[in-house]
N, C-alpha and C. Protein backbone atom coordinates (compact mmCIF):
# COMPACT_ATOMS: atom_id res chain seq x y z
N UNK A 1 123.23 126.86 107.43
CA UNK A 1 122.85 125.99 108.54
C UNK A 1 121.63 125.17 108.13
N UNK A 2 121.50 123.94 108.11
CA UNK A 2 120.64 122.97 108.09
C UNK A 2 119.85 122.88 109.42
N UNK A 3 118.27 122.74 109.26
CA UNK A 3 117.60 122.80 109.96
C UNK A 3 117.16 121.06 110.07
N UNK A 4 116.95 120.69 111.03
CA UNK A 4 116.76 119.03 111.54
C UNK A 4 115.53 119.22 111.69
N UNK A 5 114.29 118.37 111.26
CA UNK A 5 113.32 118.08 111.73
C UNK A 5 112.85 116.67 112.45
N UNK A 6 112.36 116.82 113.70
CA UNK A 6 112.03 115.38 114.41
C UNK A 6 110.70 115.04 114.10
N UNK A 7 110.26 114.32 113.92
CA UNK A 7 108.94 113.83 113.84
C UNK A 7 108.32 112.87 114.90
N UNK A 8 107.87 113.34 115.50
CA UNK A 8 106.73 112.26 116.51
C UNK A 8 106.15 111.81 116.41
N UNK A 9 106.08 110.38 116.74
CA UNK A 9 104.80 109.42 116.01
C UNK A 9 104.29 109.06 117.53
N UNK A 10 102.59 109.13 117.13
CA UNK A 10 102.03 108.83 118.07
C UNK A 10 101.77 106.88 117.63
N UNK A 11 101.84 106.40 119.18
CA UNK A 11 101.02 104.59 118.92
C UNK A 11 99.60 104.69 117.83
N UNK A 12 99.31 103.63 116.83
CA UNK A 12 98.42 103.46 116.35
C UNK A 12 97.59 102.59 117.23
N UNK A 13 96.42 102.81 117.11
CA UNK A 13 95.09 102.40 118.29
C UNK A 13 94.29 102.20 117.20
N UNK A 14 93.53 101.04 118.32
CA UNK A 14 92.36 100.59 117.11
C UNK A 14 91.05 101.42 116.54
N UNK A 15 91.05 103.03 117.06
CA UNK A 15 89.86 104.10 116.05
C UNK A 15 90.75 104.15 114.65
N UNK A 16 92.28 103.70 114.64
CA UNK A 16 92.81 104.34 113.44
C UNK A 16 92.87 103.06 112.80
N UNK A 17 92.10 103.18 111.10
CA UNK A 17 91.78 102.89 110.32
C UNK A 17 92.21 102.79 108.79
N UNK A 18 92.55 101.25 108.06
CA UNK A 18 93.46 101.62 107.29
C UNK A 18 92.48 102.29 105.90
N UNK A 19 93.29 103.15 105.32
CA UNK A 19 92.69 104.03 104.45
C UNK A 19 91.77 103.48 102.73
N UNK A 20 92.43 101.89 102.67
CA UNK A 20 92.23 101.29 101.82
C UNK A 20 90.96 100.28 102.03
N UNK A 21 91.06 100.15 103.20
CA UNK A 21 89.89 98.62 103.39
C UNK A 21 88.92 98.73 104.52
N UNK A 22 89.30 99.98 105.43
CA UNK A 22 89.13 100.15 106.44
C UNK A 22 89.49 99.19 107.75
N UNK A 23 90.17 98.14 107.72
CA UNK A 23 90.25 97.46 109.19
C UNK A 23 90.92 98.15 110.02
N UNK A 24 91.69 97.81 110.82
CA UNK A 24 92.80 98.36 112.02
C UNK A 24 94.16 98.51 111.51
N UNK A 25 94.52 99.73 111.43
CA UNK A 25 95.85 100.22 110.75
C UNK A 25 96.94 99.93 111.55
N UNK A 26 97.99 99.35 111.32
CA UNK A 26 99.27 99.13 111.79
C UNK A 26 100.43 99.66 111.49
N UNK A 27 100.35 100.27 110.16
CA UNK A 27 101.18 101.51 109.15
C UNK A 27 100.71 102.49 109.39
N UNK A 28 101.42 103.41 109.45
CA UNK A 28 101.25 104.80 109.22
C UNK A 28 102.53 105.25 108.48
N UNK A 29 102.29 106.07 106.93
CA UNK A 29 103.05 106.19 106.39
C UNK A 29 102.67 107.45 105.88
N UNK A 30 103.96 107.99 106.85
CA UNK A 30 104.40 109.95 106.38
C UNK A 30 104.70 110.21 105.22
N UNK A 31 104.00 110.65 104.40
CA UNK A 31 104.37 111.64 103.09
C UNK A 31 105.57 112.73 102.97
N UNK A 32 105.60 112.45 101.83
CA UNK A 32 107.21 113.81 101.49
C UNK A 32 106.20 114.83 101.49
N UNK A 33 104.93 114.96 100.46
CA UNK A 33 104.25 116.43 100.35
C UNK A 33 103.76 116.66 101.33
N UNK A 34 103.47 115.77 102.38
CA UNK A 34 102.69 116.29 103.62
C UNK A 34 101.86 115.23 103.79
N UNK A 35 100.83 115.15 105.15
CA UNK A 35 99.92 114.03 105.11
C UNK A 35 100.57 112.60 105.64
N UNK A 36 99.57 111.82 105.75
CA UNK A 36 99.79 110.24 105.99
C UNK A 36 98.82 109.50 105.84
N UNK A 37 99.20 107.99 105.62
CA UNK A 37 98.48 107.26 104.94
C UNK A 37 98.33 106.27 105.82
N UNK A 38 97.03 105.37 106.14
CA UNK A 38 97.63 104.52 107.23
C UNK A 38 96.96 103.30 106.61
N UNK A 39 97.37 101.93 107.07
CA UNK A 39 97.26 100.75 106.03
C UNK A 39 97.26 99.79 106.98
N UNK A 40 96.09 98.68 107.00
CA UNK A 40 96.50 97.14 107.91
C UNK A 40 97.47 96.88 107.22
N UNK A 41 97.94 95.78 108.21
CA UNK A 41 99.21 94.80 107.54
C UNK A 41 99.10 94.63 106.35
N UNK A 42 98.16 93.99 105.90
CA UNK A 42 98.11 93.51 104.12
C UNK A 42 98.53 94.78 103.47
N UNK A 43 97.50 95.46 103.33
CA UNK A 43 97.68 96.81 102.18
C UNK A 43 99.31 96.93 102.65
N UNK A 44 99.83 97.40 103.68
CA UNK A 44 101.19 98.25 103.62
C UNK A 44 102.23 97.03 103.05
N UNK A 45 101.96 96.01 103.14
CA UNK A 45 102.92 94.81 102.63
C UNK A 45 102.90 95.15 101.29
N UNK A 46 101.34 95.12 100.51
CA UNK A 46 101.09 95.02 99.13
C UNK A 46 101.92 96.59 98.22
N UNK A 47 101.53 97.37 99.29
CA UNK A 47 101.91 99.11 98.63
C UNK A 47 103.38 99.34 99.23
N UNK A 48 104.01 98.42 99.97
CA UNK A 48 105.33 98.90 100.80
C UNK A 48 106.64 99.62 99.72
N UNK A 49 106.79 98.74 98.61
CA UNK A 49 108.05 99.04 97.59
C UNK A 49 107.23 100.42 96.90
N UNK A 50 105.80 100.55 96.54
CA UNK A 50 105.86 101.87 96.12
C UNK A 50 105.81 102.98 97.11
N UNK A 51 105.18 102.72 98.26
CA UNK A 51 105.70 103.91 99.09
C UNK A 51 107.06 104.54 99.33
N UNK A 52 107.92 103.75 99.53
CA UNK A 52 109.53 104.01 100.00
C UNK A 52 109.58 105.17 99.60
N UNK A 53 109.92 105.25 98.13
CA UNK A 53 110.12 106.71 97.28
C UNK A 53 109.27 107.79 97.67
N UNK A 54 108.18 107.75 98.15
CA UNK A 54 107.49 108.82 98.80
C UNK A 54 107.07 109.72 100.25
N UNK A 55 107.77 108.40 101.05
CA UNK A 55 107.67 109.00 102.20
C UNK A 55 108.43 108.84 102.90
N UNK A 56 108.13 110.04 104.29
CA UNK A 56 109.32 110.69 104.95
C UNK A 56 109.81 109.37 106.08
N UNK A 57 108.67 108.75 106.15
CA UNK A 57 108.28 107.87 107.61
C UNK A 57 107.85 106.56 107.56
N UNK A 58 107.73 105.61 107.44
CA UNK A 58 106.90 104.35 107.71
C UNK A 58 107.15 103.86 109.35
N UNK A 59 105.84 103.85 109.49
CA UNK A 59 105.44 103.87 111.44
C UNK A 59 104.91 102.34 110.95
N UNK A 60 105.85 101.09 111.56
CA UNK A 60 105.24 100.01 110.94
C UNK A 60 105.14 99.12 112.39
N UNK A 61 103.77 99.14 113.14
CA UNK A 61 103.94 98.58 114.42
C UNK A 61 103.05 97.07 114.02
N UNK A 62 103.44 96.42 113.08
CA UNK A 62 102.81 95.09 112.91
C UNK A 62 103.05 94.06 113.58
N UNK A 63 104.17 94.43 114.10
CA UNK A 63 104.46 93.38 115.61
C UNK A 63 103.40 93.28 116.84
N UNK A 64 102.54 94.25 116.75
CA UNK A 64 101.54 93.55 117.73
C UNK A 64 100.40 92.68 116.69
N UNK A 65 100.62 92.60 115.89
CA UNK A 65 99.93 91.16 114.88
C UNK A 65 100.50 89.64 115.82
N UNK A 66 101.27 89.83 116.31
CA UNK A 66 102.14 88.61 116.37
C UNK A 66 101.61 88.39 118.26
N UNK A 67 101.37 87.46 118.77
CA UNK A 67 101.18 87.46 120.02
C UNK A 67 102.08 86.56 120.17
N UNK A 68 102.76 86.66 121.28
CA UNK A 68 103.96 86.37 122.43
C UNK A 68 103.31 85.01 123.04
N UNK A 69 103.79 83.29 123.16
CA UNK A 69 103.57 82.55 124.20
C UNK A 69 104.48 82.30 125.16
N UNK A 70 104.23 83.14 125.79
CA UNK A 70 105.30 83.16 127.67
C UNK A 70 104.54 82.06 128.21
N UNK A 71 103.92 80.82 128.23
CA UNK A 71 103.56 79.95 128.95
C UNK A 71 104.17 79.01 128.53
């Protein structure tokens, strides 16, 4: 029997901090060994093709980069 694991991602908020530059993280990217990494837009764009192979998750909420004109 195979066991399923779910993973819950909480919203990224602006205390969370990307690990490389420090600004406001929009990635959060789950590790296979464990852990996560979290990255502004830039870094996770720049590191995106080498992460793939390593992690379980990419939490990529960069869409609130983008603001909406409803007027």
């Amino acid at each position: 029997m195979t066991e399923q694991v779910f993973l819950e991602t909480t919203p990224l908020n602006a205390v969370d901090r990307c690990d490389r530059c420090g600004a406001q993280a929009y990635v959060r990217a789950v590790l296979l060994s464990g852990g996560e990494l979290l990255f502004c837009g830039h870094h996770a764009k720049e590191y995106a093709e080498k992460l793939k192979p390593v992690t379980s998750l990419i939490q990529d909420e960069t869409d609130k980069l983008v603001e909406s004109n409803s007027n």
